[in-house]
C-alpha atoms as a PDB file:
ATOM      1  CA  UNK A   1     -31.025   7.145   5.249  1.00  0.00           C
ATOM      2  CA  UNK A   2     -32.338  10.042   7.608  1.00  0.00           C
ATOM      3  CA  UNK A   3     -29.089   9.500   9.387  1.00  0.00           C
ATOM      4  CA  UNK A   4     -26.548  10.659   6.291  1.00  0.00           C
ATOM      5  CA  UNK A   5     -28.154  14.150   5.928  1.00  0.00           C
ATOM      6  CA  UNK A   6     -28.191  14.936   9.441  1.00  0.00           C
ATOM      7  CA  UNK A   7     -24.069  13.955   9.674  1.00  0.00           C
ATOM      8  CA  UNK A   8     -21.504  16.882   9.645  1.00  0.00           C
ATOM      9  CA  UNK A   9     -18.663  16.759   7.422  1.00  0.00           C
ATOM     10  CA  UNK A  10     -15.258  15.846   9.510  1.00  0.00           C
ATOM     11  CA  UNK A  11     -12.328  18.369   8.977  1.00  0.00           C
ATOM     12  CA  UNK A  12     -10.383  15.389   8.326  1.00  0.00           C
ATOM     13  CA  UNK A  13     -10.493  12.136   7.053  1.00  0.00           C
ATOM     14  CA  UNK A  14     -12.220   9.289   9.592  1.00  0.00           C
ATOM     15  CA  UNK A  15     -12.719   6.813   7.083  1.00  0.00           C
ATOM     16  CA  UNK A  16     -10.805   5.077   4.402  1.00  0.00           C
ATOM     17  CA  UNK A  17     -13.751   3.699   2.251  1.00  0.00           C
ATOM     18  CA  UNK A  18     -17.337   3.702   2.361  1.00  0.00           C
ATOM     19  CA  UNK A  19     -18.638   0.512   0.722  1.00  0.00           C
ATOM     20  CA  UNK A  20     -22.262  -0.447  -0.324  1.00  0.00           C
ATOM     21  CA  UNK A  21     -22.901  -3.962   1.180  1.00  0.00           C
ATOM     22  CA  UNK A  22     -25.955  -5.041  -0.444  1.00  0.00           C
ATOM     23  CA  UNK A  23     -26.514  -4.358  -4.115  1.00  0.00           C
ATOM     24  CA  UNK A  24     -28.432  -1.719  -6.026  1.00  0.00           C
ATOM     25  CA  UNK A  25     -32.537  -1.596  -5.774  1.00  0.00           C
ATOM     26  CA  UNK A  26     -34.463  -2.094  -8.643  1.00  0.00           C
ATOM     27  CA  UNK A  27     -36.115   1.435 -10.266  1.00  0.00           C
ATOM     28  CA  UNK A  28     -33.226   3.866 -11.380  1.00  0.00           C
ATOM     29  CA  UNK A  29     -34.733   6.716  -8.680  1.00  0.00           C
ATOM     30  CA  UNK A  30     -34.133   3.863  -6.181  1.00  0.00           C
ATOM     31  CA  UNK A  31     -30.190   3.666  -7.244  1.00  0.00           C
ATOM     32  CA  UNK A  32     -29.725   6.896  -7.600  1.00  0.00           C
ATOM     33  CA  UNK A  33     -30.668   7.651  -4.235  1.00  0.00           C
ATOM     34  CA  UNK A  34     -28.624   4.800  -2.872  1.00  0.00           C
ATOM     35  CA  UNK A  35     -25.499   6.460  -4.845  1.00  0.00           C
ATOM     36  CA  UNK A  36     -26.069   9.769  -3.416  1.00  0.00           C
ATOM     37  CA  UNK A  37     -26.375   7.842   0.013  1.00  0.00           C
ATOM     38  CA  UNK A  38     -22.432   6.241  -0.534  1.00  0.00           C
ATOM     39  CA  UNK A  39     -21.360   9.511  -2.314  1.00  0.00           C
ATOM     40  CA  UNK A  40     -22.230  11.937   0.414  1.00  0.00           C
ATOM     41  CA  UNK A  41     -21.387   9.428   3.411  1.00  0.00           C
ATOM     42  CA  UNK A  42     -17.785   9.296   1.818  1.00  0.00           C
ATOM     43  CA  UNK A  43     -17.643  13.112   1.286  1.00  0.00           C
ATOM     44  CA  UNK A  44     -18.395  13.693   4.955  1.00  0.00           C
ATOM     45  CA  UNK A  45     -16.055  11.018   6.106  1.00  0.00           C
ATOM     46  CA  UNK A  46     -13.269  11.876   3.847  1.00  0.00           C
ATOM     47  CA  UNK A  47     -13.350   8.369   2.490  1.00  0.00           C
ATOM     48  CA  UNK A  48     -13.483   6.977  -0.923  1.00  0.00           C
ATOM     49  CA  UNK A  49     -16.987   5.427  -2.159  1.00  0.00           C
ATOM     50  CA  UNK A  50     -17.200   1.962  -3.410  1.00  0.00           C
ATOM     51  CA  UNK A  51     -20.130   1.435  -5.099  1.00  0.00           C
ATOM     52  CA  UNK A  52     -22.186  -2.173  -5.422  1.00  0.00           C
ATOM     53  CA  UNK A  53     -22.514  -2.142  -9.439  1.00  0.00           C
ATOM     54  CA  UNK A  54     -25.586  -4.674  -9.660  1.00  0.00           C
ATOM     55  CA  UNK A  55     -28.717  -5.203  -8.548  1.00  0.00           C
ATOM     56  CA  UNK A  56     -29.418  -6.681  -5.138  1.00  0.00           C
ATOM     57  CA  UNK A  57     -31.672  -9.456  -6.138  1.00  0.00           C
ATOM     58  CA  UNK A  58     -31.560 -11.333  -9.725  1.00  0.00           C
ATOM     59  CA  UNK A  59     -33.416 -13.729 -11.125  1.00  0.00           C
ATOM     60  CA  UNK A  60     -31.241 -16.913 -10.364  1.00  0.00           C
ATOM     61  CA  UNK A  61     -28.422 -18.116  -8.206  1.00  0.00           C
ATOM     62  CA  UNK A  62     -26.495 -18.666 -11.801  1.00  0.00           C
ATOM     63  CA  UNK A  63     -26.631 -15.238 -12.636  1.00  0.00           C
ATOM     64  CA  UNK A  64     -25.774 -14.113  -9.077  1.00  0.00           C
ATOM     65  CA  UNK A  65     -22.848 -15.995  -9.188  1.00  0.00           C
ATOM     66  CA  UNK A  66     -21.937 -14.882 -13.083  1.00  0.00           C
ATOM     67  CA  UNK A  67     -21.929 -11.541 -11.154  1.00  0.00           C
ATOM     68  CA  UNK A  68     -20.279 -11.961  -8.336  1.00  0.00           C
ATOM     69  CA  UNK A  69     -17.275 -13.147 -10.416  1.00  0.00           C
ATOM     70  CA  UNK A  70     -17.234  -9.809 -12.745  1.00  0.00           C
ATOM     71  CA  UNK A  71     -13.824  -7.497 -11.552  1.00  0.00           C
ATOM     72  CA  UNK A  72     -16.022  -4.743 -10.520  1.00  0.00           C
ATOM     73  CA  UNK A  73     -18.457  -6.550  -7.863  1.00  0.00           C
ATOM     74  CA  UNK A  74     -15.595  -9.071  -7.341  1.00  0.00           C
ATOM     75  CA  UNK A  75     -13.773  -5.797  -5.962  1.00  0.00           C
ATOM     76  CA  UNK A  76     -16.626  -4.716  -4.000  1.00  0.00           C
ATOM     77  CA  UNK A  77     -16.851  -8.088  -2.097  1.00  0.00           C
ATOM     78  CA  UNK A  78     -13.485  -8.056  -1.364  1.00  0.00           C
ATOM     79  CA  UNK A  79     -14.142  -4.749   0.302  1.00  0.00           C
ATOM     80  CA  UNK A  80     -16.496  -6.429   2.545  1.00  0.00           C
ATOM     81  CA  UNK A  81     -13.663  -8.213   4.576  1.00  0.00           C
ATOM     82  CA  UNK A  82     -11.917  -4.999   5.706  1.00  0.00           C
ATOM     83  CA  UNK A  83     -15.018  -3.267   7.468  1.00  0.00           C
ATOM     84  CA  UNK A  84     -15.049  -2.061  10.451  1.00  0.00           C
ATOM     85  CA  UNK A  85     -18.189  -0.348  11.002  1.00  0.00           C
ATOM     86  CA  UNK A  86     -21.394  -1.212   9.520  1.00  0.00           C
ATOM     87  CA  UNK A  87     -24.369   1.719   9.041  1.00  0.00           C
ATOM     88  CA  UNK A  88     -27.633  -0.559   8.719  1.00  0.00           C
ATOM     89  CA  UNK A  89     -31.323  -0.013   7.743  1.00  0.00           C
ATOM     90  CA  UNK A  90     -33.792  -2.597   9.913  1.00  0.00           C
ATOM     91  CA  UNK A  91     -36.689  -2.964   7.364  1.00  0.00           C
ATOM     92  CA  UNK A  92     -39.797  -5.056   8.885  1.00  0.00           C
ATOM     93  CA  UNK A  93     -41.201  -7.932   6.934  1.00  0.00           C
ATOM     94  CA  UNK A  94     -43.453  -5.125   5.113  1.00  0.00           C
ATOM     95  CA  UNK A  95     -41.342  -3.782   2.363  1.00  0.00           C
ATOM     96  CA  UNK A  96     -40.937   0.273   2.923  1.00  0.00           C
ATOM     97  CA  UNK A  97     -42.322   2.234   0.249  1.00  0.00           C
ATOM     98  CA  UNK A  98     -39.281   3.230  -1.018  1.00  0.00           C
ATOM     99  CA  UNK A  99     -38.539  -0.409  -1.746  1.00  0.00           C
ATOM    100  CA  UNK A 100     -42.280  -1.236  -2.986  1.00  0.00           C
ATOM    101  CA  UNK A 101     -41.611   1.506  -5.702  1.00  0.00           C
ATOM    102  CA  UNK A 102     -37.977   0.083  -6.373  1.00  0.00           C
ATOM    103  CA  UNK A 103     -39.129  -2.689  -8.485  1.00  0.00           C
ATOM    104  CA  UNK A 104     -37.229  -4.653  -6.013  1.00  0.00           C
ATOM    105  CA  UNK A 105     -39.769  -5.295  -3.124  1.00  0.00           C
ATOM    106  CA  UNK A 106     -40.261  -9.026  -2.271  1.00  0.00           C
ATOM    107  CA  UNK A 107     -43.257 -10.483  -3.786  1.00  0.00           C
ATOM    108  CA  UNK A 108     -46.632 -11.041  -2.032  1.00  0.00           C
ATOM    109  CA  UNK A 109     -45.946 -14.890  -2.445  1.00  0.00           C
ATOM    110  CA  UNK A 110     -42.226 -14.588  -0.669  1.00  0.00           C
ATOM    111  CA  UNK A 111     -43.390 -11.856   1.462  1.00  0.00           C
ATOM    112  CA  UNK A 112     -46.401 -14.991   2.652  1.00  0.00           C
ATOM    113  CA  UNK A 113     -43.546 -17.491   3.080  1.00  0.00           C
ATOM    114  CA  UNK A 114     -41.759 -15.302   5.264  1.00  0.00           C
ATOM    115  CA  UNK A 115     -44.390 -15.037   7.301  1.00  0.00           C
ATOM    116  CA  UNK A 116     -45.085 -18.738   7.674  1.00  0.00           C
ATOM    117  CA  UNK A 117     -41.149 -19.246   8.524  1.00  0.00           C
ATOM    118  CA  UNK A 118     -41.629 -16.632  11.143  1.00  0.00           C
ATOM    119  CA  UNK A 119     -39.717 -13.756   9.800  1.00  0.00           C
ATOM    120  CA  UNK A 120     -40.258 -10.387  11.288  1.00  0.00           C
ATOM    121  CA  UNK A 121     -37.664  -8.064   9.837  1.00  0.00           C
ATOM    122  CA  UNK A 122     -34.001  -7.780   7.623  1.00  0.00           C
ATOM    123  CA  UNK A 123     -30.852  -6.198   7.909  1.00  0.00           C
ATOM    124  CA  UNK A 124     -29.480  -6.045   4.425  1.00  0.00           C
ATOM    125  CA  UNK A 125     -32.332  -8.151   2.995  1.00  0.00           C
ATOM    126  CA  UNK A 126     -31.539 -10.881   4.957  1.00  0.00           C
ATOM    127  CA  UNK A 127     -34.725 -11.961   6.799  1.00  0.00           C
ATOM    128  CA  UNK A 128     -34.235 -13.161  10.435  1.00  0.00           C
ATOM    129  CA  UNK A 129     -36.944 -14.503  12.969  1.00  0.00           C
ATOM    130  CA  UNK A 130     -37.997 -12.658  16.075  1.00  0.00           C
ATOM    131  CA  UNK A 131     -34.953 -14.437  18.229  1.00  0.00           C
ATOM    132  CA  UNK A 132     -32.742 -12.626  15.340  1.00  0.00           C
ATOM    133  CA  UNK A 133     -32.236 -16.186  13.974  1.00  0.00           C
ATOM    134  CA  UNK A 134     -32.327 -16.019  10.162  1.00  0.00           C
ATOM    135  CA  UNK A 135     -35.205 -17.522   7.915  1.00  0.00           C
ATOM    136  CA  UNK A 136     -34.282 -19.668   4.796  1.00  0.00           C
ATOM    137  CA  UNK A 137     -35.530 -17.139   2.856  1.00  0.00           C
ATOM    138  CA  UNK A 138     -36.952 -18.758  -0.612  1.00  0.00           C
ATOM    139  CA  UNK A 139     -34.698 -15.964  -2.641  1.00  0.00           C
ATOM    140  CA  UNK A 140     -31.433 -16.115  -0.628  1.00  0.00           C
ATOM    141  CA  UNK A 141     -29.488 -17.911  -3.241  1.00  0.00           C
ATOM    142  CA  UNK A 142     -30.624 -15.179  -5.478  1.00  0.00           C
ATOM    143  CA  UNK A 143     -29.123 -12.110  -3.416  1.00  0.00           C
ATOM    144  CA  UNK A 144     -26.134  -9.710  -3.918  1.00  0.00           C
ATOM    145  CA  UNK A 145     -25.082  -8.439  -0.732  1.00  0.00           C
ATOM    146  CA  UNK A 146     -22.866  -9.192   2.145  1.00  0.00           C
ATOM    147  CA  UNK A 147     -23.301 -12.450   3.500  1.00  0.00           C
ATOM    148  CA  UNK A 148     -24.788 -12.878   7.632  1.00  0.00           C
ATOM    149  CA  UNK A 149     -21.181 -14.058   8.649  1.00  0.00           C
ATOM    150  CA  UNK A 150     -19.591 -11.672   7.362  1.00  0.00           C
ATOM    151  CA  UNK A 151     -21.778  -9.084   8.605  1.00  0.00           C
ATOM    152  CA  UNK A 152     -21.745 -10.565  12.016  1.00  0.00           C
ATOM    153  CA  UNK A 153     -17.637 -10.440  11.927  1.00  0.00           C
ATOM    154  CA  UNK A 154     -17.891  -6.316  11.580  1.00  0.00           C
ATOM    155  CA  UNK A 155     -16.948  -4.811  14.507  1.00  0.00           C
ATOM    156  CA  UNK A 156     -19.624  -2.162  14.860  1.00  0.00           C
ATOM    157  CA  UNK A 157     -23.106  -2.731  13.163  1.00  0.00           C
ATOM    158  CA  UNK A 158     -25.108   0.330  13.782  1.00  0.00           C
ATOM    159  CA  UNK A 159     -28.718  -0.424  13.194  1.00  0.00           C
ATOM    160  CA  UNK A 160     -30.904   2.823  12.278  1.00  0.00           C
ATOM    161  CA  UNK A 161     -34.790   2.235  12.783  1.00  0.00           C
ATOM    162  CA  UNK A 162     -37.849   3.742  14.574  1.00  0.00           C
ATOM    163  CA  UNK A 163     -41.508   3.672  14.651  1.00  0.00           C
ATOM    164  CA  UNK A 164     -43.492   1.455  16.442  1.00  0.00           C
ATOM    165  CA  UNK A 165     -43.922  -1.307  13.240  1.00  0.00           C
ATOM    166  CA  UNK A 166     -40.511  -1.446  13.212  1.00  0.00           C
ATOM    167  CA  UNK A 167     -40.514  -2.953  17.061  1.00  0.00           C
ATOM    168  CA  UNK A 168     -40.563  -6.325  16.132  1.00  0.00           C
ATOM    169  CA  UNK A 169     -37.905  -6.178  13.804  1.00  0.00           C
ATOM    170  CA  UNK A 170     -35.408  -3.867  15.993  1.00  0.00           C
ATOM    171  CA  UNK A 171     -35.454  -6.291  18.558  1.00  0.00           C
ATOM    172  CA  UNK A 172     -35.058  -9.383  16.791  1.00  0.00           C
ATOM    173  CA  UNK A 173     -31.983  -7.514  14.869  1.00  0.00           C
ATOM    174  CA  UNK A 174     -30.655  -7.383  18.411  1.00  0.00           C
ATOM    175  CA  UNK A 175     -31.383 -10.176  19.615  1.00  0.00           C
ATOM    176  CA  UNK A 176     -29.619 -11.963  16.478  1.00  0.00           C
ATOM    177  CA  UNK A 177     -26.663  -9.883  16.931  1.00  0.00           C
ATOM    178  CA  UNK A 178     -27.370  -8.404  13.113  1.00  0.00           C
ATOM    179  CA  UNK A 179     -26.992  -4.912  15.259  1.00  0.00           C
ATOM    180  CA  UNK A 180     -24.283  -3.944  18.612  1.00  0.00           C
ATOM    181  CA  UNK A 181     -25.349  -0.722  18.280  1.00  0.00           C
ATOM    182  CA  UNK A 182     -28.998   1.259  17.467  1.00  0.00           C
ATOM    183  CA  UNK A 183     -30.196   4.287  17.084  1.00  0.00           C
ATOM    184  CA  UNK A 184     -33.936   4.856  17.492  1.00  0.00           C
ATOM    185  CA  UNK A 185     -36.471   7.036  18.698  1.00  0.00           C
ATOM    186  CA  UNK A 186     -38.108   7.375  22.437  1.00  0.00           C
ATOM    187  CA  UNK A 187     -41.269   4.971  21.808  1.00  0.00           C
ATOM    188  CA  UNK A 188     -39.183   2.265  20.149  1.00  0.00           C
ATOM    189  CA  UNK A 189     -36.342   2.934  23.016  1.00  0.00           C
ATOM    190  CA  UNK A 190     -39.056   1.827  25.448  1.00  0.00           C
ATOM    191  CA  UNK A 191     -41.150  -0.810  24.096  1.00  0.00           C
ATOM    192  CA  UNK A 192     -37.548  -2.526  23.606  1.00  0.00           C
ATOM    193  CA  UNK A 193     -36.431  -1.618  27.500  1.00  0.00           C
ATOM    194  CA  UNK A 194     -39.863  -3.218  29.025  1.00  0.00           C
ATOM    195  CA  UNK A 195     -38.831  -6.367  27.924  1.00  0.00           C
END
């Protein structure tokens, strides 16, 4: 995210652990970068990474949950109960290019079925509607990554988004709660305040 490289490093430590929360995407450029993301947010805060070691959507629930039970994503989940500040991407129901070249990009077909159940954006590839409500997406049981309620229970969940086809999605991620706090830019700041 935009928002890592533009952070100062702290003189002193203001974080204990920086934890991925959804796992890796796809292509190995894709994880990399997501590393480099947790590495460097931990250097700056002084904090110790904790890195999601498996993708963040496999090809059946059986295999998510074979995973989810291994000691080092087991770990990771764990980690999930002690946050206290979330830093979250709002991705529309488009996938970002980024993602499209991850290999890990919804499909066309799932991408259509969002649509029909009204989905207009994700936090953490969990799809939500435009009252922030979330969508029975068709691959949920198929995803590695911190579950809504558990999301929800983090004190602060900043959401980092802007241009204007991200509108829809920003303010449903309000709306829903999925985000307390945002940071955006001007145009999406007032689309969302002439509501």
């Amino acid at each position: 995210m935009e928002s890592v490289k533009v952070m100062r490093a702290k003189t002193s430590s203001v974080a204990h652990e920086v934890v991925q929360i959804v796992g890796g995407s796809g292509s190995p450029e894709v994880q990399l970068h997501a590393t480099r993301l947790t590495s460097r947010l931990a250097e700056l805060t002084g904090a110790r990474p904790v890195f999601a070691p498996s993708a963040a959507l496999v090809g059946s629930s059986e295999l998510r949950d074979l995973l989810s039970r291994e000691p080092a994503m087991a770990e990771v989940m764990q980690a999930w109960s002690r946050l206290t500040l979330a830093l979250l991407g709002i991705g529309s129901l488009a996938p970002s290019p980024l993602l499209r070249r991850s290999g890990n990009a919804i499909t066309a077909q799932d991408q259509q079925q969002l649509k029909k159940l009204g989905a207009v954006g994700d936090v953490c590839a969990r799809y939500f509607d435009a009252d922030g409500n979330p969508v029975d997406a068709p691959f949920n049981d198929r995803l590695i990554g911190i579950e809504p309620e558990r999301l929800h229970a983090v004190e602060r969940r900043i959401g980092v988004a802007g241009g204007m086809d991200k509108v829809a999605a920003v303010r449903g991620a309000a709306r829903g709660g999925w985000i307390n706090i945002l940071i955006t830019d001007v145009e999406v700041a007032r689309d969302l305040l002439n509501d």
